[in-house]
N, C-alpha and C. Protein backbone atom coordinates (compact mmCIF):
# COMPACT_ATOMS: atom_id res chain seq x y z
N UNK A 1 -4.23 -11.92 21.55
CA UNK A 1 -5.19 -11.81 20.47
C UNK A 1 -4.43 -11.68 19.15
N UNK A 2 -5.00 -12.57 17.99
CA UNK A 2 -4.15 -12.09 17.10
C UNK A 2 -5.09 -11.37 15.81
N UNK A 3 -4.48 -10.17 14.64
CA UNK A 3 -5.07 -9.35 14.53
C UNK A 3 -4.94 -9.79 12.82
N UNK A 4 -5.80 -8.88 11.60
CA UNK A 4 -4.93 -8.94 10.95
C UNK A 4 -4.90 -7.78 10.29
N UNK A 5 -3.62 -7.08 9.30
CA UNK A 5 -3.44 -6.14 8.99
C UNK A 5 -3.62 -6.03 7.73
N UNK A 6 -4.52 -5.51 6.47
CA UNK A 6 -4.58 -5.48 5.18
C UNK A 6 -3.93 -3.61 5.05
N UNK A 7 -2.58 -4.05 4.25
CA UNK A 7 -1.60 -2.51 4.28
C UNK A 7 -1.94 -2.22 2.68
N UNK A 8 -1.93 -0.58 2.54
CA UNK A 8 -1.61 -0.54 1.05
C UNK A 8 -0.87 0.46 1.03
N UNK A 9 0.45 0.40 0.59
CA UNK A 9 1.57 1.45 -0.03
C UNK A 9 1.46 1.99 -1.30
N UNK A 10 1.73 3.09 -1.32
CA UNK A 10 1.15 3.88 -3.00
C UNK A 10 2.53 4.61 -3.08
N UNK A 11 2.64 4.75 -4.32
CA UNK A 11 3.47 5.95 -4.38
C UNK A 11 2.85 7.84 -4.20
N UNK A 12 3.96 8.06 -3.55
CA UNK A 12 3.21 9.86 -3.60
C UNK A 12 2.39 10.66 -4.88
N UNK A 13 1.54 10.64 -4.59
CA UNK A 13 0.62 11.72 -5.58
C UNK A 13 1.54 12.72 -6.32
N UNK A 14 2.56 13.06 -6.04
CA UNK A 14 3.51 14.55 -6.50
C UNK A 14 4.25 13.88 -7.23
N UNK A 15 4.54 12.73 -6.73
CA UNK A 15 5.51 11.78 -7.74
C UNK A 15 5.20 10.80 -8.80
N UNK A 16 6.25 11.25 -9.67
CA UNK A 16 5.64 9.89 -11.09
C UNK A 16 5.84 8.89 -10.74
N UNK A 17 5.30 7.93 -11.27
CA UNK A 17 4.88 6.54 -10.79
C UNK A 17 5.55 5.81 -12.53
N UNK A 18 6.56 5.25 -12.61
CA UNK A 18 7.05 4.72 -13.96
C UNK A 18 6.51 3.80 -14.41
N UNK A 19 6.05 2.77 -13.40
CA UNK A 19 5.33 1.59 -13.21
C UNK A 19 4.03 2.12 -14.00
N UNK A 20 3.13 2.90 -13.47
CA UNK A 20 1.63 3.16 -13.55
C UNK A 20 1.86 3.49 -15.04
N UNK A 21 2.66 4.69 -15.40
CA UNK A 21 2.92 5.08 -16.59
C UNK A 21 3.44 3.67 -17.72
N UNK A 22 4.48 3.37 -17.46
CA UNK A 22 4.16 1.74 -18.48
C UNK A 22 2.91 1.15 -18.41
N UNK A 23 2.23 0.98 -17.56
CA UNK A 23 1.08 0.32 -17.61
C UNK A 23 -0.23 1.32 -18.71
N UNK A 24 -0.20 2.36 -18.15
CA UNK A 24 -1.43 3.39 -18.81
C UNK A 24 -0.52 2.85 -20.10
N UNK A 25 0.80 3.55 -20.57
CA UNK A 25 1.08 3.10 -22.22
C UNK A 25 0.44 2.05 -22.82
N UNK A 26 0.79 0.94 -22.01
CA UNK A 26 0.66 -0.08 -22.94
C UNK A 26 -0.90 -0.57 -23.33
N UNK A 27 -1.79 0.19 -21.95
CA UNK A 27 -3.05 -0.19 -22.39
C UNK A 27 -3.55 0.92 -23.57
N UNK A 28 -2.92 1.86 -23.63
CA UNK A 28 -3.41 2.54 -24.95
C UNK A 28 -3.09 1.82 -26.14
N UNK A 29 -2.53 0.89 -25.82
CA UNK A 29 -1.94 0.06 -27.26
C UNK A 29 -2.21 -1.03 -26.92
N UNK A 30 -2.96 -1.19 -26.08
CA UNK A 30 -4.07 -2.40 -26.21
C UNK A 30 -5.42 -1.73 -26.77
N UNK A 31 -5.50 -0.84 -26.97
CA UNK A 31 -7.27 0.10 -27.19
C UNK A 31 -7.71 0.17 -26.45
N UNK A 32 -7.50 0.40 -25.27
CA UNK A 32 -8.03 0.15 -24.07
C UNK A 32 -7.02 1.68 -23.64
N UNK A 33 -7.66 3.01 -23.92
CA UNK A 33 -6.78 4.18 -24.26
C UNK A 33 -8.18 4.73 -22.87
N UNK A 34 -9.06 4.43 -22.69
CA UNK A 34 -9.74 5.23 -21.64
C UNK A 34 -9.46 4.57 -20.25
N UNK A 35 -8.54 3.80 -20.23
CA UNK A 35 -7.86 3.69 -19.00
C UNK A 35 -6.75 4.30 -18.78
N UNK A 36 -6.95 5.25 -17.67
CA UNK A 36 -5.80 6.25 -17.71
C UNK A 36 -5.31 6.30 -16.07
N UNK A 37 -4.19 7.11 -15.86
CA UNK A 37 -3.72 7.63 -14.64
C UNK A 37 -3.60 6.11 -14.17
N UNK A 38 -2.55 5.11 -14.20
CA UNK A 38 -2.53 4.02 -13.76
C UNK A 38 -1.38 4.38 -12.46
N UNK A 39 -1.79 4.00 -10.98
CA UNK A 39 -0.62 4.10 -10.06
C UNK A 39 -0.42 2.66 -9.56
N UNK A 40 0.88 1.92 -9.68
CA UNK A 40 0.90 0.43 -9.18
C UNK A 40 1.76 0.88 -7.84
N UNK A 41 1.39 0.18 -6.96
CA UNK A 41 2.08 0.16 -5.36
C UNK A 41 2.14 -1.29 -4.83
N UNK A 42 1.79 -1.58 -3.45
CA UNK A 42 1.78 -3.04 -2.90
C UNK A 42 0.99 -2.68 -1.86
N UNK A 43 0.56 -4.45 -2.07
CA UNK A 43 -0.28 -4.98 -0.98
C UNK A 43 0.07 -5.88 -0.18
N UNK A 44 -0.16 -5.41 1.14
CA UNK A 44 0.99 -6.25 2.55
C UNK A 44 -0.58 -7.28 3.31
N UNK A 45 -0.17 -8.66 3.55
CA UNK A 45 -1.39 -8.59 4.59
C UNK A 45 -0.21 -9.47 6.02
N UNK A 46 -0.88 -9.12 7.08
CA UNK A 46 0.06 -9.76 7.84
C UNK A 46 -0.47 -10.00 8.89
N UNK A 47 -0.05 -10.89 9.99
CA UNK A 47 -0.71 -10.81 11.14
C UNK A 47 0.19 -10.56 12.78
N UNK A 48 -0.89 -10.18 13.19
CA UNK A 48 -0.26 -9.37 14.64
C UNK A 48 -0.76 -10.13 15.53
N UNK A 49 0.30 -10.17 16.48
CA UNK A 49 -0.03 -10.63 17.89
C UNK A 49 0.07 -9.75 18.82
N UNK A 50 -1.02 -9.08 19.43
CA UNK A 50 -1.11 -8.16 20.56
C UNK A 50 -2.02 -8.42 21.44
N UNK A 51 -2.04 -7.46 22.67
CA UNK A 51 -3.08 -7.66 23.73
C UNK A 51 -4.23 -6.60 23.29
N UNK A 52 -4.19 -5.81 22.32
CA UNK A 52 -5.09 -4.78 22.24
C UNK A 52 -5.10 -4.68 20.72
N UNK A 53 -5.97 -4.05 20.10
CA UNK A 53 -6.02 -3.45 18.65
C UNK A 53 -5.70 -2.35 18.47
N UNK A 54 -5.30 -1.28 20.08
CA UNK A 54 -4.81 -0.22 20.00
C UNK A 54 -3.26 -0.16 20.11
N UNK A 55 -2.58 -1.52 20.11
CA UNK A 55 -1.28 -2.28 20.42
C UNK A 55 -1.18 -2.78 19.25
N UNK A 56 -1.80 -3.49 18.63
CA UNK A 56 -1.56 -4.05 17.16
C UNK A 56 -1.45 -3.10 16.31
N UNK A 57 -2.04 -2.21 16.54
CA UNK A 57 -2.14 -0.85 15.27
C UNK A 57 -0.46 0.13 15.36
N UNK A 58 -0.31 0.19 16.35
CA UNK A 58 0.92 0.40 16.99
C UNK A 58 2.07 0.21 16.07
N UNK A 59 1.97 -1.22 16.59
CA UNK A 59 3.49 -1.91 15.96
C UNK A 59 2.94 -2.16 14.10
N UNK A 60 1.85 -2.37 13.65
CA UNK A 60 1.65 -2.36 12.78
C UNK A 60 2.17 -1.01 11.75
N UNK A 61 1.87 -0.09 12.53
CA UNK A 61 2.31 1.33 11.92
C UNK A 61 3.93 1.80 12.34
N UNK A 62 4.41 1.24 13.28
CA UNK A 62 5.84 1.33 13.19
C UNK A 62 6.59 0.40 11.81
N UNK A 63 5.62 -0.94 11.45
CA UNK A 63 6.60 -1.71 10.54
C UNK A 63 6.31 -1.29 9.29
N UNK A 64 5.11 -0.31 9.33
CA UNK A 64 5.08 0.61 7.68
C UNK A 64 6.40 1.67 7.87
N UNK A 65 6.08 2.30 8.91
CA UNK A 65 7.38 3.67 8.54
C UNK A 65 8.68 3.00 8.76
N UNK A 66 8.70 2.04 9.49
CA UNK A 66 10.32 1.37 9.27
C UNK A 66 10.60 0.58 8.22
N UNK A 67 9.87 -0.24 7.52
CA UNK A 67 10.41 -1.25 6.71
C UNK A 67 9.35 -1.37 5.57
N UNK A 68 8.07 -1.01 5.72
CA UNK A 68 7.40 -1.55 4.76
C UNK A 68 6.75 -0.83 3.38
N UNK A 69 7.69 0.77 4.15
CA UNK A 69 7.24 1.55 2.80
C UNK A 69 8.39 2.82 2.95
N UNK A 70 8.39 3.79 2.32
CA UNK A 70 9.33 4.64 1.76
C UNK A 70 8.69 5.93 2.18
N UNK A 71 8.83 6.96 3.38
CA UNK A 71 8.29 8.20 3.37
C UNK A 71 8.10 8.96 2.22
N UNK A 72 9.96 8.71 2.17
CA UNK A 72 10.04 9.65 1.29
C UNK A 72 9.12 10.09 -0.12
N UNK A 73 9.11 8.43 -0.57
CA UNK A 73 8.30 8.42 -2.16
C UNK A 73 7.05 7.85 -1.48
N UNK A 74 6.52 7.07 -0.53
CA UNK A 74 5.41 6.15 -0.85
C UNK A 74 4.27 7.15 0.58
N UNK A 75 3.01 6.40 0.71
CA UNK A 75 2.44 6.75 1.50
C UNK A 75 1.53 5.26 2.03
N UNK A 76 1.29 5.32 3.35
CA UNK A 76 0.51 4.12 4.20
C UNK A 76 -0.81 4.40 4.32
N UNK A 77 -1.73 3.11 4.01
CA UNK A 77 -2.90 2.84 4.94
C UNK A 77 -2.73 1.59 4.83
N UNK A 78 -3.74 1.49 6.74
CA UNK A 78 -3.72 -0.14 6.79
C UNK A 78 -5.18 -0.26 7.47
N UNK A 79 -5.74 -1.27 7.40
CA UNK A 79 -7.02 -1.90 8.31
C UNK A 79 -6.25 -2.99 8.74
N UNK A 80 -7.28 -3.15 10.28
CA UNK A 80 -7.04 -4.32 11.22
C UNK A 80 -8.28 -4.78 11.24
N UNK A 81 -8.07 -6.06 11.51
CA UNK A 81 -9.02 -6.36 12.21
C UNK A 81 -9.10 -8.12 13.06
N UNK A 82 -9.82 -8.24 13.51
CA UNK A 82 -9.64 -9.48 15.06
C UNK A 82 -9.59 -10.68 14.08
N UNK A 83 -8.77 -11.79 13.88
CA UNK A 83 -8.35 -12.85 13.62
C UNK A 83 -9.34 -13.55 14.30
């Protein structure tokens, strides 16, 4: 069965985000000053080949904590769903 995975990596809430912060700046200097608290991260979509969705979720969540995001600074969610 193949699955698919929509991931989103954020940076940690405790941590500044430099990215988000250039962004909030510059929209204050666009006038556009009531857009605030900007956090930029990534968006993964990918697809899985498993026998189960309790197997796809699996390896899906091993390739966030191994490769596709940063404990340390970032944090995971993902949805699956049947291809």
């Amino acid at each position: 069965m193949k699955f698919i995975a929509e991931i989103e990596v954020m940076p940690l809430k405790a941590l500044l985000d430099p990215q988000g912060k250039a962004v909030t700046h510059g929209l204050k200097n666009m006038g556009l000053g009531e857009l605030e608290n900007v956090r930029i991260g990534k968006h993964i979509t990918l697809e899985v080949e498993a026998d189960s969705k309790e197997n796809a979720k699996e390896k899906v969540e091993t390739a966030c904590r191994k490769l596709l995001s940063n404990p340390i600074m970032e944090s995971f969610h993902f949805t699956l769903s049947e291809n």
